[in-house]
Protein backbone atom coordinates (compact mmCIF):
# COMPACT_ATOMS: atom_id res chain seq x y z
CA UNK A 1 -36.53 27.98 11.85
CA UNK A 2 -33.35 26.29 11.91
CA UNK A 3 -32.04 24.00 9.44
CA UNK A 4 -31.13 20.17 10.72
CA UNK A 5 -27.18 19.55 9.83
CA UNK A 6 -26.83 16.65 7.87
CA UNK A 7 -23.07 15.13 7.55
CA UNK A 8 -21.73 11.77 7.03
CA UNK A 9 -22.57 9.15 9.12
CA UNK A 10 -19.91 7.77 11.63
CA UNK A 11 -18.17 4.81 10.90
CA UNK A 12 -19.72 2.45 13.07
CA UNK A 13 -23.05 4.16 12.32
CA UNK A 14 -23.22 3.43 8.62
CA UNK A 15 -26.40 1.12 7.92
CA UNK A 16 -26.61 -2.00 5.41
CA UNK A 17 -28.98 -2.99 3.59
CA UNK A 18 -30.40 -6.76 4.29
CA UNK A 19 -28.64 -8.10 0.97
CA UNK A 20 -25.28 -7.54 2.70
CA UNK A 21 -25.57 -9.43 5.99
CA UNK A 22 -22.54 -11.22 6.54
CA UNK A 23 -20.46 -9.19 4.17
CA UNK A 24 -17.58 -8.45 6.91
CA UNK A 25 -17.06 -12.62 7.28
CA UNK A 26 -15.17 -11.73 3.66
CA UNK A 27 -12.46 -9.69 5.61
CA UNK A 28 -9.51 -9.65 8.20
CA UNK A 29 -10.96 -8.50 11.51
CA UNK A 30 -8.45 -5.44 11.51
CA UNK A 31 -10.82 -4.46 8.00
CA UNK A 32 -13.63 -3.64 9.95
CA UNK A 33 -14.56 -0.46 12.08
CA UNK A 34 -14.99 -1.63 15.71
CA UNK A 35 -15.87 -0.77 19.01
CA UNK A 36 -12.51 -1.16 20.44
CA UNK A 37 -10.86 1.26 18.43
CA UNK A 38 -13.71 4.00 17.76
CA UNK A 39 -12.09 7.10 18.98
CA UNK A 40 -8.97 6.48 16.91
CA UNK A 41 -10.95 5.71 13.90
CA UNK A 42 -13.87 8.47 14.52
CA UNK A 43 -10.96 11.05 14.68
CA UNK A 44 -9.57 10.49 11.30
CA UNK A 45 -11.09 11.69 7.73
CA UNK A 46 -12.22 8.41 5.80
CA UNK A 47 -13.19 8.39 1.98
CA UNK A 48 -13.72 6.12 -1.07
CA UNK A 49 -10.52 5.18 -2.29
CA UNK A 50 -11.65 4.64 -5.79
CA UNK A 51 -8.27 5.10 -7.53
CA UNK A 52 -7.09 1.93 -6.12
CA UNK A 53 -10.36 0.08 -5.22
CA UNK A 54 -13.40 1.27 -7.41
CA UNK A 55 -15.39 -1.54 -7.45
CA UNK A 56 -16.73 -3.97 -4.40
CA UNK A 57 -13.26 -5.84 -3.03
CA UNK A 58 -13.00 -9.66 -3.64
CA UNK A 59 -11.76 -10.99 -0.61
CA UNK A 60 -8.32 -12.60 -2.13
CA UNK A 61 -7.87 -8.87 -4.06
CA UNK A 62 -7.55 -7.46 -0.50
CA UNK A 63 -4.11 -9.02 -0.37
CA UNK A 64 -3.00 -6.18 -3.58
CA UNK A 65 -4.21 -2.86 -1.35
CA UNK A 66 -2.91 -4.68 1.92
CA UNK A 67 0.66 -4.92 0.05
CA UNK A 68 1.08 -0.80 -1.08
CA UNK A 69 -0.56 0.43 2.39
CA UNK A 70 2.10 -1.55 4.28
CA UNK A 71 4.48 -0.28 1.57
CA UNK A 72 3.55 3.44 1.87
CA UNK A 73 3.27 3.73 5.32
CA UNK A 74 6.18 1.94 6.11
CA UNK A 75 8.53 4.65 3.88
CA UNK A 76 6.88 7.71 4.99
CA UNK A 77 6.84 6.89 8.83
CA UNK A 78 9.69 4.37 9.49
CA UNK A 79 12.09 5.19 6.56
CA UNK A 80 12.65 8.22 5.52
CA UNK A 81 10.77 9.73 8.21
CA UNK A 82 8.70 12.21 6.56
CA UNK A 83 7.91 14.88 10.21
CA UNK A 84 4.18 14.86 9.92
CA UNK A 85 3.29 11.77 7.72
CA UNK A 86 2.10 8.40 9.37
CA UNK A 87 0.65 6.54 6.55
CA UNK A 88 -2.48 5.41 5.56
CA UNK A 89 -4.65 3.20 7.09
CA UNK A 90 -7.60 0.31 5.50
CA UNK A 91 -11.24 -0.10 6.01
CA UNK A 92 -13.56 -2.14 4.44
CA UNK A 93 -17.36 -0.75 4.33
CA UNK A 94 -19.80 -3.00 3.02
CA UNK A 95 -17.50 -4.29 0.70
CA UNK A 96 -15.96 -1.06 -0.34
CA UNK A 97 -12.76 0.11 0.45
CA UNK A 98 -12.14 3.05 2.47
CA UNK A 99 -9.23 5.17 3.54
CA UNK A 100 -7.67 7.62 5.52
CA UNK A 101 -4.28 9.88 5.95
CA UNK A 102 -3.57 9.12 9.42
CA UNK A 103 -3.17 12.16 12.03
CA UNK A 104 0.23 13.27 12.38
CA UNK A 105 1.87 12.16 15.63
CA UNK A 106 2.89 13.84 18.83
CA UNK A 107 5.51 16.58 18.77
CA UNK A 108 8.20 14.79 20.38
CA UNK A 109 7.59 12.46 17.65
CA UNK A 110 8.13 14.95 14.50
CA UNK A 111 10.83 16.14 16.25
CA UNK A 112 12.70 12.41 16.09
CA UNK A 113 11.29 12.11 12.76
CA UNK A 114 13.11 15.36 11.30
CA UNK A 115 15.99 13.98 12.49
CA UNK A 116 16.08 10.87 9.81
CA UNK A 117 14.23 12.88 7.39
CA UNK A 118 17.25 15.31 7.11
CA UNK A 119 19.90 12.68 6.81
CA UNK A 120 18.23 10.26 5.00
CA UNK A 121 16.08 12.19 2.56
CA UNK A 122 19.15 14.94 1.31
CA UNK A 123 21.34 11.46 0.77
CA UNK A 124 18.69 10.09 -1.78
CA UNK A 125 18.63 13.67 -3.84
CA UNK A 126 22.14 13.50 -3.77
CA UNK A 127 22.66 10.27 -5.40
CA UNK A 128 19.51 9.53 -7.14
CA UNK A 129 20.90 8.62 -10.64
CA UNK A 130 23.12 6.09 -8.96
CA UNK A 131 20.47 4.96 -6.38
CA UNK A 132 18.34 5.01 -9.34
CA UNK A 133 20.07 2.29 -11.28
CA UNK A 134 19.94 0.03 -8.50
CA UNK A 135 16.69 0.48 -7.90
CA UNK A 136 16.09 -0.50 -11.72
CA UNK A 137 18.23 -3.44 -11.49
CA UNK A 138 16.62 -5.49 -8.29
CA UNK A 139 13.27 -4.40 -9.55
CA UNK A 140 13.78 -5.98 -12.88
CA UNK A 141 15.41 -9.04 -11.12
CA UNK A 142 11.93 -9.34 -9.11
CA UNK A 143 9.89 -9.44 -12.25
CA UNK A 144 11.97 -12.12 -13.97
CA UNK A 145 11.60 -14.71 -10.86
CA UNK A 146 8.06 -13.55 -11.52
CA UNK A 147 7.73 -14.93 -14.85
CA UNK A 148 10.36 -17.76 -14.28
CA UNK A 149 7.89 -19.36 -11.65
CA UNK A 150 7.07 -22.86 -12.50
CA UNK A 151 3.23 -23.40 -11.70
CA UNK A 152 1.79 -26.74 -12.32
CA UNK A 153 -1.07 -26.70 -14.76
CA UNK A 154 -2.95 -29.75 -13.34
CA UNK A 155 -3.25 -32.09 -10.12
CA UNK A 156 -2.31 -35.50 -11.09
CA UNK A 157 -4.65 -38.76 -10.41
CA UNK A 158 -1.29 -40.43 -9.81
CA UNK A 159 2.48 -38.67 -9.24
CA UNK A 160 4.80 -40.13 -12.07
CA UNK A 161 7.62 -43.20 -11.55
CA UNK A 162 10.11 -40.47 -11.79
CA UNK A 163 8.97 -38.89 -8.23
CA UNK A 164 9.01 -41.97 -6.46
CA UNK A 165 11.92 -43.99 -7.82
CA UNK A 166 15.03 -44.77 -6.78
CA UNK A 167 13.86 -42.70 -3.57
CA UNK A 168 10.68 -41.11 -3.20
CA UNK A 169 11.14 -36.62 -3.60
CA UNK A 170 9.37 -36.37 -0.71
CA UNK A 171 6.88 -33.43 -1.79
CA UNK A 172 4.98 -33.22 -5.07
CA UNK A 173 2.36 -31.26 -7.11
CA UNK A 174 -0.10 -29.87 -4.23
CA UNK A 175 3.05 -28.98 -2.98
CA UNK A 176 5.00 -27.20 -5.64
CA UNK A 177 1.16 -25.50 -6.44
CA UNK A 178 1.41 -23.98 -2.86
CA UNK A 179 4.98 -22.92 -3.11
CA UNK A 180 4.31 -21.18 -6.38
CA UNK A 181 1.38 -19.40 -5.13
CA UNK A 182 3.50 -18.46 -1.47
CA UNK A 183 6.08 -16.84 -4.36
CA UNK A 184 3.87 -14.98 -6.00
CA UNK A 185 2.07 -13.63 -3.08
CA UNK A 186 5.62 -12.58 -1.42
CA UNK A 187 6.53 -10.79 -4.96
CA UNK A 188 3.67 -9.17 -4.82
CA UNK A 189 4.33 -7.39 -1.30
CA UNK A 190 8.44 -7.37 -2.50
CA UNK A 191 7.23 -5.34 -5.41
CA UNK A 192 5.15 -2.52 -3.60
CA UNK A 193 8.15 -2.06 -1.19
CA UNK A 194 9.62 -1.33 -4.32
CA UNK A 195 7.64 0.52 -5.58
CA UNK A 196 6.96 3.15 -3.24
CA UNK A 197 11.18 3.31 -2.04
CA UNK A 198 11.54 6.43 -4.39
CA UNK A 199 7.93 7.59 -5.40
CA UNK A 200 7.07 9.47 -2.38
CA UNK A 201 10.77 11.14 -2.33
CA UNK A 202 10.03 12.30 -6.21
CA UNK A 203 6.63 13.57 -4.95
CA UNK A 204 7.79 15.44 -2.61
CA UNK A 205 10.82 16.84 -4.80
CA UNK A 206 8.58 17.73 -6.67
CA UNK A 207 6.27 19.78 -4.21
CA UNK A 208 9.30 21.76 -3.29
CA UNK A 209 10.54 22.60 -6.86
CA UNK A 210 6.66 24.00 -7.13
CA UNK A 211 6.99 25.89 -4.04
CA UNK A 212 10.32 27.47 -5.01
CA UNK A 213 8.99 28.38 -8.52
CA UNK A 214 5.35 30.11 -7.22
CA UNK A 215 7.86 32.19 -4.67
CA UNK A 216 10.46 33.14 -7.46
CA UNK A 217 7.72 33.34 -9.99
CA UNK A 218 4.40 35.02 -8.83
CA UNK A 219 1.27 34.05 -10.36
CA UNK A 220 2.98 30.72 -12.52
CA UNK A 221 0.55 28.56 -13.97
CA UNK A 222 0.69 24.82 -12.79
CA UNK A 223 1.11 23.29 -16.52
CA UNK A 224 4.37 25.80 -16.95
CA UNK A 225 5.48 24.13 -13.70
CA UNK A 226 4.84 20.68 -14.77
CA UNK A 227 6.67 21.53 -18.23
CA UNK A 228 9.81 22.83 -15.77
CA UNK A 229 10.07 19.07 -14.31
């Protein structure tokens, strides 16, 4: 007698229970698994991300995981060109966030890629303590306009004298609320570009040291590896 095969259900095949009805109204359209892009989506390997996202997503936190999966992707595919990488990509499932490495792309593509990745990649290991120190300094510049940002503590019933007299400013509290909040939403995304400029370089530094060491060095632990670095 033969044995059913179970497996995970498809994206779009997932069921909800009653309690979440509605739930996707929470998220950007591009969130959401749909019809219109099911053989892309169906093709790639989806999973909990529940380093980043653990918990059920409130909608307004969505704006944090958007910021580092532009971020990411952008390096890997459109900056230093990493051949095979192409990102990640996003999906929300019933509130949960799942997601994917994307496939690699077509040959012709890697081939371009390698191209970038040779020149651009070699130039970073090359100058890293220097490139390093930059890095340090814009970063730290980006968390100071951070903390500098003036955010008014309260709506006014009425906008002081001082606003309207001897010409009126012209904007005022709701205003300078929305501008602070536009500032601190655009540091947000500044600061995962940031962020991931280097890290994926370092990673993969450090993937090659490991691979030299295991070929020089049969049968080296990991930890003695890690120690090395």
């Amino acid at each position: 007698m033969e044995m059913a095969q179970k497996g995970f259900p498809k994206p779009l095949e997932v069921e909800y229970p009653p309690e979440l009805s509605g739930w996707e109204e929470m998220y950007p359209p591009y969130y959401i698994f749909s019809e219109e892009r099911r053989e892309w989506e169906e093709r790639q390997f989806w999973y909990h991300d529940k380093i980043h996202a653990p918990d059920p997503m409130y909608p307004w936190d969505l704006i944090f995981q958007e910021a580092w999966q532009i971020a990411l992707s952008q390096f890997n595919t459109r900056v230093f060109c990493i051949p095979p990488a192409q990102g990640v990509a996003q999906r929300m499932v019933g509130c949960y966030m799942y997601i994917c490495a994307v496939e690699p792309p077509p040959e012709e593509i890697v081939g371009k890629k390698a191209e970038f990745f040779q020149k651009r990649v070699f130039y970073v290991f090359e100058h890293y303590d220097e490139l390093w120190e930059k890095w340090h300094k814009k970063f730290t510049a980006l968390g100071k306009e951070v903390q500098e940002l003036k955010i008014p503590q309260e709506l006014p019933q009425f906008e002081p004298d001082e606003g309207v007299f001897p010409a009126p400013k012209g904007y005022y509290t709701s205003y300078e609320l929305i501008e602070a909040y536009d500032k601190l939403i655009d540091a947000i995304y500044k600061g995962w570009q940031y962020h991931f400029e280097y890290l994926n370089l370092a990673y993969l530094a450090y993937l090659m040291f490991a691979d030299t060491c295991r070929k020089l060095f049969p049968g080296i632990s990991e930890s003695t590896i890690g120690k090395m670095v």
